[in-house]
Structure formats: structure tokens, C-alpha cells
N, C-alpha and C. Protein backbone atom coordinates (compact mmCIF):
# COMPACT_ATOMS: atom_id res chain seq x y z
N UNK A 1 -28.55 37.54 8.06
CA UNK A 1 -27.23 36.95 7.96
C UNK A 1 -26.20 38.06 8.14
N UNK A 2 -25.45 37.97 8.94
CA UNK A 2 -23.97 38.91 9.51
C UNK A 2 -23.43 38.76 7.81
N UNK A 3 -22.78 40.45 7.78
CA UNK A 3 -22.15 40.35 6.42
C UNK A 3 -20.47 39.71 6.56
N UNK A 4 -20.57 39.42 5.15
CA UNK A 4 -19.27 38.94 5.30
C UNK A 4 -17.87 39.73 5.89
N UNK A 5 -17.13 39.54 6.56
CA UNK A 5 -16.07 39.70 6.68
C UNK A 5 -14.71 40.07 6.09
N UNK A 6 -14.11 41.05 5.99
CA UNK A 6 -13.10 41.82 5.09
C UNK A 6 -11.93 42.45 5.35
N UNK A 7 -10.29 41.81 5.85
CA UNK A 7 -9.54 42.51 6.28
C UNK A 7 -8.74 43.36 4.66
N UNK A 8 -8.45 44.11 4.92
CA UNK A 8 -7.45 44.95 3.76
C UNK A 8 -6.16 45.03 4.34
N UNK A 9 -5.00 44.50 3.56
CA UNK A 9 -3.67 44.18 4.18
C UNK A 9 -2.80 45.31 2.37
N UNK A 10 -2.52 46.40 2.68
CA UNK A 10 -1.57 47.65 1.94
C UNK A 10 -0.99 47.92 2.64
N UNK A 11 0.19 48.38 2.31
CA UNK A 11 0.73 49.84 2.83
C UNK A 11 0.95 50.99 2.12
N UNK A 12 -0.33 50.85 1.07
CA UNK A 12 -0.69 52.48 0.46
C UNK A 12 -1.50 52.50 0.56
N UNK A 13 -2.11 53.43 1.78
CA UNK A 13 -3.00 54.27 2.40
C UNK A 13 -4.40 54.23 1.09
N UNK A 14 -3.75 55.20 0.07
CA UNK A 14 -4.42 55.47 -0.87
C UNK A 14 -5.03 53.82 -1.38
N UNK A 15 -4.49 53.03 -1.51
CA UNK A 15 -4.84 51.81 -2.26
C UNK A 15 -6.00 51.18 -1.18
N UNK A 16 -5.80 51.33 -0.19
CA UNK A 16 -6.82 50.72 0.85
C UNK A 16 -8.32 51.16 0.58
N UNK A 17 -7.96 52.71 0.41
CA UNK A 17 -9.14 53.60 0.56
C UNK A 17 -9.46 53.33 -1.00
N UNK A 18 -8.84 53.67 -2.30
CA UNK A 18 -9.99 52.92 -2.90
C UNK A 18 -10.46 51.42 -2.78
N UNK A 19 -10.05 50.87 -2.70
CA UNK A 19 -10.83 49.32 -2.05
C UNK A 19 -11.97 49.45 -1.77
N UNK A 20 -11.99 50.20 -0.32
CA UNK A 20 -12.88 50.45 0.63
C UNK A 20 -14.26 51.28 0.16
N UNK A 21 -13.76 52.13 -1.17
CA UNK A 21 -14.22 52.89 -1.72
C UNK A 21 -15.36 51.96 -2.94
N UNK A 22 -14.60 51.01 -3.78
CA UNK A 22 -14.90 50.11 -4.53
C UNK A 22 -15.95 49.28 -4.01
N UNK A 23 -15.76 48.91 -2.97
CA UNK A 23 -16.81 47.20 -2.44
C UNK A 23 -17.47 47.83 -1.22
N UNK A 24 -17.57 49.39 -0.72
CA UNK A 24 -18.40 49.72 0.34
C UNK A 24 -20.21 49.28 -0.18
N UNK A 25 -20.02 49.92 -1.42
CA UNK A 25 -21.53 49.24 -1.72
C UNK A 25 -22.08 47.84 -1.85
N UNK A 26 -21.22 47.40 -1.29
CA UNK A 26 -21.45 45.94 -1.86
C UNK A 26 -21.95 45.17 -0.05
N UNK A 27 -23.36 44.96 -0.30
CA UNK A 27 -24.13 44.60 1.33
C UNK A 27 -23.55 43.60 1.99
N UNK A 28 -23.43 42.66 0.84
CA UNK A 28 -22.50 41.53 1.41
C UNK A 28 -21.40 41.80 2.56
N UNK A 29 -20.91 42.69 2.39
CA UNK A 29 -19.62 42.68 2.26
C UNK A 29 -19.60 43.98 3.68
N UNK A 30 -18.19 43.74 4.72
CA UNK A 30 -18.31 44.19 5.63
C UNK A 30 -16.37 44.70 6.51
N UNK A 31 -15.25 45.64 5.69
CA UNK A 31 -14.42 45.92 5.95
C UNK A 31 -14.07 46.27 7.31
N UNK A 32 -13.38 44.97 8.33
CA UNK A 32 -13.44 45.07 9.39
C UNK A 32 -12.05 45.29 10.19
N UNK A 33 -11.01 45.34 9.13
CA UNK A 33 -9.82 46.14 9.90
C UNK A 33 -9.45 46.24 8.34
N UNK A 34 -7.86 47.01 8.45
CA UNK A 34 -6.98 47.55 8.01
C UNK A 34 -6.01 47.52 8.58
N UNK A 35 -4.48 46.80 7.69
CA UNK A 35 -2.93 47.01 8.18
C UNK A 35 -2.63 47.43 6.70
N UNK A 36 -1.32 48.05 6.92
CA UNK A 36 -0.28 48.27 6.40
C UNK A 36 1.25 47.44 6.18
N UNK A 37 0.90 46.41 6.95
CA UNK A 37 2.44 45.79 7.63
C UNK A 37 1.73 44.00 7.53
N UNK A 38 3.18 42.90 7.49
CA UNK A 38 2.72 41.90 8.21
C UNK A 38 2.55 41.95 9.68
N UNK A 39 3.26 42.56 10.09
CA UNK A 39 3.55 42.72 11.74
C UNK A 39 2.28 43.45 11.95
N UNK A 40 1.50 44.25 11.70
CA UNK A 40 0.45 44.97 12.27
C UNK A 40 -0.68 44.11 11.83
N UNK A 41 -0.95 43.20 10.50
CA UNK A 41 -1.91 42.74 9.84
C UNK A 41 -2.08 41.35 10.52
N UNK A 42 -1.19 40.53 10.90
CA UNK A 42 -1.19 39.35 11.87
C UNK A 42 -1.83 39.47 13.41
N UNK A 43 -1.39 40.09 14.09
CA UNK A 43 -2.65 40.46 15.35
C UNK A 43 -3.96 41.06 15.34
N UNK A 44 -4.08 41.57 14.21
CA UNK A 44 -5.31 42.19 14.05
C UNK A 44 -6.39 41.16 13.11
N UNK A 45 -5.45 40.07 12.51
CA UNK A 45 -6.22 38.97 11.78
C UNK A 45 -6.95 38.04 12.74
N UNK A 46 -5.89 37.73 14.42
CA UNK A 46 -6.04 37.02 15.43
C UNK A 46 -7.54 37.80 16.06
N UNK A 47 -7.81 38.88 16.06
CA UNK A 47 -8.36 39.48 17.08
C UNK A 47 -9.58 39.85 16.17
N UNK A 48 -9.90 40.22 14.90
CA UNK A 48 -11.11 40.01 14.01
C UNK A 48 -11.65 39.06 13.28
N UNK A 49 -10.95 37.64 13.40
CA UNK A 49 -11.10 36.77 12.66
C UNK A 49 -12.17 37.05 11.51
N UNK A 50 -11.48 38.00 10.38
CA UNK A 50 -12.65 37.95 9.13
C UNK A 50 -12.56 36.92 8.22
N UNK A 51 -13.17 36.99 7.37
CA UNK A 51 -13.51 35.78 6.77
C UNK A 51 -13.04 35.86 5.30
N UNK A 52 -12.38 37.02 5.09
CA UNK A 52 -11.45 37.01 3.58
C UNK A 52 -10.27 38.36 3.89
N UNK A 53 -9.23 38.30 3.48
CA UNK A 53 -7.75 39.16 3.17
C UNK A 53 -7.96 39.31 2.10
N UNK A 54 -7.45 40.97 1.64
CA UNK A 54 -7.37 41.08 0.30
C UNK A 54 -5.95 41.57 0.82
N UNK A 55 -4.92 40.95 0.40
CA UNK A 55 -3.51 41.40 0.74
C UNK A 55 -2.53 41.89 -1.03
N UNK A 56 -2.14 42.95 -0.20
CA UNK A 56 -0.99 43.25 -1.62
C UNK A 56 0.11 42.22 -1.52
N UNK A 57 0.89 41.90 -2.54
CA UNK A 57 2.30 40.99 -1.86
C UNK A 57 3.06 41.83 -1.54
N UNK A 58 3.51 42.95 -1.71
CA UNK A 58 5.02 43.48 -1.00
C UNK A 58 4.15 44.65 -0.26
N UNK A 59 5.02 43.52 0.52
CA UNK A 59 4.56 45.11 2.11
C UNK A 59 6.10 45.26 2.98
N UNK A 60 6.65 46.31 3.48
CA UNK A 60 7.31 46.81 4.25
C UNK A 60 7.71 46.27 4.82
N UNK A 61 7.38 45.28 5.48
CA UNK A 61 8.06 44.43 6.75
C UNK A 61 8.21 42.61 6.02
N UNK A 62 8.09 42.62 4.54
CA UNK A 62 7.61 40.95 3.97
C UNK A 62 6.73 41.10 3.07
N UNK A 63 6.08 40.15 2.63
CA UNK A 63 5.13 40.02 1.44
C UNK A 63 4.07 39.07 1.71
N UNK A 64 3.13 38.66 1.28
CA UNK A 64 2.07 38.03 1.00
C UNK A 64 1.91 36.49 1.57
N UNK A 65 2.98 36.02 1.01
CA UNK A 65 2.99 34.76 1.52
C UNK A 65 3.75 34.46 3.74
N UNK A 66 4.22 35.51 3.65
CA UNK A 66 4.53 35.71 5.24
C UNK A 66 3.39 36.04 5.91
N UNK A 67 2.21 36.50 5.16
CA UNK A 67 0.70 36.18 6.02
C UNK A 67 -0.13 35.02 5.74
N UNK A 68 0.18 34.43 4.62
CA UNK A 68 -0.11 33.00 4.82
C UNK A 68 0.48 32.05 5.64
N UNK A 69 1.61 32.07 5.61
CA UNK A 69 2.38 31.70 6.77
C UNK A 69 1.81 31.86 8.38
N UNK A 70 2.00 32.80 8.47
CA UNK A 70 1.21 33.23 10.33
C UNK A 70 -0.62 33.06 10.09
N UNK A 71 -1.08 32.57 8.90
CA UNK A 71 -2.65 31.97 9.15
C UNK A 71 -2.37 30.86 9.36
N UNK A 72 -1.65 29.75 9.23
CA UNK A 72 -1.54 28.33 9.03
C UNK A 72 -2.20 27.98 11.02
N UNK A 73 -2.65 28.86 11.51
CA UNK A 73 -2.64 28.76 12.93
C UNK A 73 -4.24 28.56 13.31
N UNK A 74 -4.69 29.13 11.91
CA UNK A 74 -6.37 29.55 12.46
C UNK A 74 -7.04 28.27 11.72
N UNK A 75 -7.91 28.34 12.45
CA UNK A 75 -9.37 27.32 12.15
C UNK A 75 -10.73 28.14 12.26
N UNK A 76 -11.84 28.47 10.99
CA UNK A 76 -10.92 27.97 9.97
C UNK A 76 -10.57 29.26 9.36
N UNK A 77 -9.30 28.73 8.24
CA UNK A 77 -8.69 29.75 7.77
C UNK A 77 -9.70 30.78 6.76
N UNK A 78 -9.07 31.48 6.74
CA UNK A 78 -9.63 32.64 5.65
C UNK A 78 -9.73 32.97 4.41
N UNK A 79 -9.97 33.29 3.41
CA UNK A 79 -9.86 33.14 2.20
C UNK A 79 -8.82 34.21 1.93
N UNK A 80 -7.73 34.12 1.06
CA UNK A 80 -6.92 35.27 0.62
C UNK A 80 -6.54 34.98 -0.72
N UNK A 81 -6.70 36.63 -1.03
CA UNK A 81 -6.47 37.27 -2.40
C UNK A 81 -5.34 38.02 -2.58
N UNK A 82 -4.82 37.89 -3.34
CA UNK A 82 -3.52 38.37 -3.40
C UNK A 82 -3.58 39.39 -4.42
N UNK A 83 -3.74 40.32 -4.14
CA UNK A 83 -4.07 41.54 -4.89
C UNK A 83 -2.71 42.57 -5.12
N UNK A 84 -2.11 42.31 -6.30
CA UNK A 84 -0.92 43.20 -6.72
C UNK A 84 -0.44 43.73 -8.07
N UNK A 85 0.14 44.36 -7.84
CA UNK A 85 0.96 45.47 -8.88
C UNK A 85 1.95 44.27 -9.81
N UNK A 86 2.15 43.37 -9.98
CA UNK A 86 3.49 42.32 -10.13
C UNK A 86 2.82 40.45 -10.41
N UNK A 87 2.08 40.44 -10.95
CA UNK A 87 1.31 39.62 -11.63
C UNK A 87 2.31 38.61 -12.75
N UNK A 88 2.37 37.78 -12.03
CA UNK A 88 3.05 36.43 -13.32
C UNK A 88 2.97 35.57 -13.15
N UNK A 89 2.76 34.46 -13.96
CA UNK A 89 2.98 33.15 -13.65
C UNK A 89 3.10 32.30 -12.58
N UNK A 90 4.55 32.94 -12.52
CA UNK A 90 5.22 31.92 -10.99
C UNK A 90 4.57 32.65 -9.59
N UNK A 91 4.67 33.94 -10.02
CA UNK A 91 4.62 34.51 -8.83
C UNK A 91 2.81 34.04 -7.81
N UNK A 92 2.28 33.86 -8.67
CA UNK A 92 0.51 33.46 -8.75
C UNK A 92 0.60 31.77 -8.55
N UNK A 93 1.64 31.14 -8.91
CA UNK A 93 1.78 29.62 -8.78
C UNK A 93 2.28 29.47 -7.17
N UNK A 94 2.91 30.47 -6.75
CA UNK A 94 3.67 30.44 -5.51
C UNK A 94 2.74 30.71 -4.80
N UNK A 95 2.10 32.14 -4.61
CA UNK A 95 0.87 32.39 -4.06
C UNK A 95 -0.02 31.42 -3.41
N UNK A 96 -0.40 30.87 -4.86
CA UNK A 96 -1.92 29.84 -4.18
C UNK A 96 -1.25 28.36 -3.86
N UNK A 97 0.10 28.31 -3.90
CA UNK A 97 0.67 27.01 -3.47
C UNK A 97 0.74 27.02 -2.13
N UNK A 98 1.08 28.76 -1.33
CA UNK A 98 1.25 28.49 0.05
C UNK A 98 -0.49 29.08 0.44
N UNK A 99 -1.59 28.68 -0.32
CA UNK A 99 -2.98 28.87 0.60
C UNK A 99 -3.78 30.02 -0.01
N UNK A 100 -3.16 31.04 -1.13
CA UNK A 100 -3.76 31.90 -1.50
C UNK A 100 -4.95 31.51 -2.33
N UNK A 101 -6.17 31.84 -2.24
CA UNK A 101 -7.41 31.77 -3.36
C UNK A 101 -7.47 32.31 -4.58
N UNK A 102 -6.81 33.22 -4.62
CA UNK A 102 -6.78 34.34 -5.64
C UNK A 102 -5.56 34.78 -5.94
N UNK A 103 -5.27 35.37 -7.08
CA UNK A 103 -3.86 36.58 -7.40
C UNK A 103 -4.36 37.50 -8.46
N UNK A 104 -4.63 38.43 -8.01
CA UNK A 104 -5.51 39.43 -8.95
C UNK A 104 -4.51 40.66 -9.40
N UNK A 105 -4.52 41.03 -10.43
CA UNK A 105 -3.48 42.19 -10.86
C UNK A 105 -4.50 43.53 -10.61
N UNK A 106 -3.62 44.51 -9.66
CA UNK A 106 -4.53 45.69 -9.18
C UNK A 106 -5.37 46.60 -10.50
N UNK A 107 -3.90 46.07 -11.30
CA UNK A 107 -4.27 47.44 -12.28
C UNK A 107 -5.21 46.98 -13.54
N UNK A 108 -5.87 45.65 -13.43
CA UNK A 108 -7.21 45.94 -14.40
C UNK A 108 -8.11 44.68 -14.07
N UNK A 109 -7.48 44.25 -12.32
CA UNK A 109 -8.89 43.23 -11.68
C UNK A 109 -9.41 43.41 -10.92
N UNK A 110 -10.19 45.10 -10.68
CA UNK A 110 -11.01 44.77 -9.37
C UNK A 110 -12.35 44.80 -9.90
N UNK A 111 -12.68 44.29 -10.89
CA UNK A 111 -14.24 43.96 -11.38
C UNK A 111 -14.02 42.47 -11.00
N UNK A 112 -12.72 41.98 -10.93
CA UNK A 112 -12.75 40.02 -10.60
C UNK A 112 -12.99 40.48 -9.47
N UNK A 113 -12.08 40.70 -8.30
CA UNK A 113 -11.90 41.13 -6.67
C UNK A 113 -13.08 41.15 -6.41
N UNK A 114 -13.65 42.23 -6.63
CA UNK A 114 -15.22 42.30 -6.26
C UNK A 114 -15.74 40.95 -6.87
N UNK A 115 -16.64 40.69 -7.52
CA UNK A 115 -17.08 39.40 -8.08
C UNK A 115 -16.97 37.84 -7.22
N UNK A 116 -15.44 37.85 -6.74
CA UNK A 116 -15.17 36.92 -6.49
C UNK A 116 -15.14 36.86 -4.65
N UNK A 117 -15.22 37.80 -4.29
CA UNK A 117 -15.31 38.74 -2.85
C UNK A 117 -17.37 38.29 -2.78
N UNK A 118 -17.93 38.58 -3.74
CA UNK A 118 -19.36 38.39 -3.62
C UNK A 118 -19.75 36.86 -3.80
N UNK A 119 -19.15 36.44 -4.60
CA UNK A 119 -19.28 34.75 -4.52
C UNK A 119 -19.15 33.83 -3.38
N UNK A 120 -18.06 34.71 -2.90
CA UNK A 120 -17.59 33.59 -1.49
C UNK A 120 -18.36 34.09 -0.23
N UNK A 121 -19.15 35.37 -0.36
CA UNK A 121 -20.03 35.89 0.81
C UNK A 121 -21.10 35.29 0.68
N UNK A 122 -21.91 35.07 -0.76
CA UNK A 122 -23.29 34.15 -1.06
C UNK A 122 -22.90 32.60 -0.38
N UNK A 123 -21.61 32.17 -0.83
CA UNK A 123 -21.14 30.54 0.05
C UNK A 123 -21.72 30.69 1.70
N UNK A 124 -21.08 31.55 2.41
CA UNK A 124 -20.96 31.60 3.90
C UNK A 124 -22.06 31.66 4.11
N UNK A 125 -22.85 30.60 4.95
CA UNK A 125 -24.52 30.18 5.05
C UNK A 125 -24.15 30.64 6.40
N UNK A 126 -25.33 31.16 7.32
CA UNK A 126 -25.24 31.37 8.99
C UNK A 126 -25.12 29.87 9.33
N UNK A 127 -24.34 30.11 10.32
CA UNK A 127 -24.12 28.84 11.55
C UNK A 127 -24.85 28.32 12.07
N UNK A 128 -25.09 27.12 11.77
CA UNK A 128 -26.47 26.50 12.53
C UNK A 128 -26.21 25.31 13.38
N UNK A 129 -27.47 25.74 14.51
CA UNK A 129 -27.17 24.50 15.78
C UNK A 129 -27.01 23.49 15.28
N UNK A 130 -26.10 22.69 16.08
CA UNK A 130 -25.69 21.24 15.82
C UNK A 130 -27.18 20.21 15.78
N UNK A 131 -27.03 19.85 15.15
CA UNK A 131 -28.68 18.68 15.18
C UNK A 131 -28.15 17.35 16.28
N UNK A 132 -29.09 17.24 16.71
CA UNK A 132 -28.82 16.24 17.80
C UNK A 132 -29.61 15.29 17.78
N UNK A 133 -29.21 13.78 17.57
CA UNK A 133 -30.29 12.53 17.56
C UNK A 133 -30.81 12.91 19.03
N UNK A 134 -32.19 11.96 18.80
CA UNK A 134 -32.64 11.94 20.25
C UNK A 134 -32.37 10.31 20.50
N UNK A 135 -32.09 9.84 21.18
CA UNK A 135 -32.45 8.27 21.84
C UNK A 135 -34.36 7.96 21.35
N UNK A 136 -34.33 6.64 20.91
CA UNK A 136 -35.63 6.61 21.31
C UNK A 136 -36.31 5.83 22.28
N UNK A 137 -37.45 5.81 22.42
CA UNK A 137 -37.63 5.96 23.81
C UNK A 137 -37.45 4.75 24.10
N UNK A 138 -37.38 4.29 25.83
CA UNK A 138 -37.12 3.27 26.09
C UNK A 138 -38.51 2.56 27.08
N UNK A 139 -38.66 1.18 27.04
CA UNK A 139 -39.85 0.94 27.65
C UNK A 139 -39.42 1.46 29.24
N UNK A 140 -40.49 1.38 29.94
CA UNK A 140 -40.14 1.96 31.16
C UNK A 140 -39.64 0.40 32.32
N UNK A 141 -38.82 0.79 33.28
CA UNK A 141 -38.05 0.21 34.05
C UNK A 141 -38.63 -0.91 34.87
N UNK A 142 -38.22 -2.10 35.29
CA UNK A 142 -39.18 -2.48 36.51
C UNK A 142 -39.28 -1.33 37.86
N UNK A 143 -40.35 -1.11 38.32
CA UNK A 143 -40.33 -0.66 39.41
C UNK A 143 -40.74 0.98 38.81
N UNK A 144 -40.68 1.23 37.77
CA UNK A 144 -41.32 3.05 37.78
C UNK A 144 -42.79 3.08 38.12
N UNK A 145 -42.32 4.32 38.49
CA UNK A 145 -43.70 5.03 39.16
C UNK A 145 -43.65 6.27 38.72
N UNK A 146 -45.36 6.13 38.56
CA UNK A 146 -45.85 7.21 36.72
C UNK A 146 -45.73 8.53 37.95
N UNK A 147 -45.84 9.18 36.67
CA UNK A 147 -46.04 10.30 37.36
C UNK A 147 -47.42 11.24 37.04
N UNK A 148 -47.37 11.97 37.68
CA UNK A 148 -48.84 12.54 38.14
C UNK A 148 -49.64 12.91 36.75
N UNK A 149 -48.87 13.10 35.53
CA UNK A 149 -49.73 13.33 34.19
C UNK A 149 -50.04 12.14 33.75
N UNK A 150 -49.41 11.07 34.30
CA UNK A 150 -50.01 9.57 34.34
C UNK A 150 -51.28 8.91 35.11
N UNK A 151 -51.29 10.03 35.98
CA UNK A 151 -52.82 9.23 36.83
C UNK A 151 -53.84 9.68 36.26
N UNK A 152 -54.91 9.10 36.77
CA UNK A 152 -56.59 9.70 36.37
C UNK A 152 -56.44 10.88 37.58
N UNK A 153 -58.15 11.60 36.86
CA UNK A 153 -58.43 12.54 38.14
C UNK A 153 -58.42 11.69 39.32
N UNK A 154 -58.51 10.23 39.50
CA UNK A 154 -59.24 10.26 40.33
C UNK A 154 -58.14 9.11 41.38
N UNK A 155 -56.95 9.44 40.90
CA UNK A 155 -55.85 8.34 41.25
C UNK A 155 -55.18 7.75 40.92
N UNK A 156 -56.11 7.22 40.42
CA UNK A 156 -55.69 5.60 39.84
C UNK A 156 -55.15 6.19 38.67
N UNK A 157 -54.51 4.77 37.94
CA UNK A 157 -52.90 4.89 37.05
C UNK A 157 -53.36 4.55 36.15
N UNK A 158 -52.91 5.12 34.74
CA UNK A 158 -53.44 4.91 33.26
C UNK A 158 -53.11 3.32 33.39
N UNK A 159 -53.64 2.81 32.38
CA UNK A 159 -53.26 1.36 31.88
C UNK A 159 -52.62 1.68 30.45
N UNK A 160 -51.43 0.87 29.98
CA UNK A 160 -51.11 0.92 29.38
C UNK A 160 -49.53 1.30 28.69
């Protein structure tokens, strides 16, 4: 099974890298870009389609919910965590009102982050072929003519 999928959306360098640092051991689990910005973290969401954001809310160019915003595009969407410094009430009611999964406070939840990062990677089952009825069979037509795993050695046509 392909590991799960992992964009990191900071713009402290340092905060990325422990992340990266935190959940590298974790097999599941598979950090496949990095932004700093909404503007840098939105094309790079288009072009890796991973399968969870761990986003800070205030970033440089907007906040958290301005990348929920520019996902409303994908199918299907991604799971996002809203991972920040600024943890309250409303602010966590707002969050998961515009699509967020999570709102985790940096400074004493990344034993949840992780945890909850591993839960949703055990969910994601591999993709499997579409199952397809078959028709069943139909008697054969007036006028068919068997074909050759239908004859005897010796010509002539099964009965039956």
C-alpha cells in the first residue's frame, strides 16, 4: 500500500522541519511537499494531490481557511489540520466550519497530530478495480454457428 500522503503548509522553516522531524518515523506516513505561503501552498496542493494538510492558520500572504477555500475545487478533497499557535473556541468552530478536520494547538498537540495523521492513513484502503457484473449468458441465436471448440474431432457438432 502507497504511504499516505502529507503536505506541510508554515512559514517557519523551523516549524516544518520539526514536523518532518516528528512523523518521519511514522511508515504510514509520506511528506510530499512543503509551502510557506497560500500562494505557493495552492499550486503545489494542485500538482501533488496529497491526501492530508497540516496547515498553520496565519501565514504571510492569509490564513488557513484561504486554503480551504482554493480546495473547494478538488475531488476528493483532503483532510486538513489546522495546526496553530492561537487555539480557541471560535477560532476551531470557524476552522472546521469552512472543511477543516482538525485544530490542534502546536504547543502541546503533536502527540494528537501524529495519532490522528495515523488513523486517517490506516482508513485509506488501496484503490480497487471497479467490479463489473457480467451479463448472463444468453441462449444462442437462430442461425449460430459453433465454433471449432464446439465440434468433435471428427466434425460433426456437439449436441446440446
Amino acid at each position: 500500500m502507497a504511504p499516505f500522503s502529507l503536505m506541510l503548509i508554515d512559514d517557519h522553516a523551523g516549524i516544518r522541519q520539526a514536523l518532518r522531524r516528528a512523523l518521519i518515523d511514522t511508515a504510514e506516513l509520506a511528506i510530499v511537499a512543503e509551502a510557506s505561503s497560500v500562494g505557493t501552498a495552492l499550486p503545489l496542493v494542485l500538482k501533488t494531490q496529497p491526501d492530508a494538510l497540516v496547515v498553520d492558520f496565519h501565514l504571510p500572504d492569509g490564513n488557513a481557511l484561504d486554503v480551504l477555500r482554493g480546495l473547494k475545487q478538488l475531488t476528493p478533497l483532503p483532510l486538513v489540520i489546522v495546526f496553530t499557535s492561537f487555539v480557541s473556541p471560535a477560532l476551531s468552530a470557524l476552522c472546521l466550519h469552512h472543511g477543516a478536520t482538525h485544530v490542534f494547538d502546536k504547543s502541546v498537540d503533536l502527540p494528537q497530530l501524529r495519532h490522528s495523521l495515523q488513523e486517517a492513513a490506516q482508513r485509506v484502503a488501496p484503490p480497487q478495480p471497479p467490479v463489473r457484473d457480467l451479463p448472463e449468458p444468453s441462449p444462442r441465436p437462430i442461425g449460430f454457428t459453433p465454433t471449432a471448440c464446439e465440434r468433435t474431432a471428427d466434425g460433426h457438432t456437439k449436441e446440446g
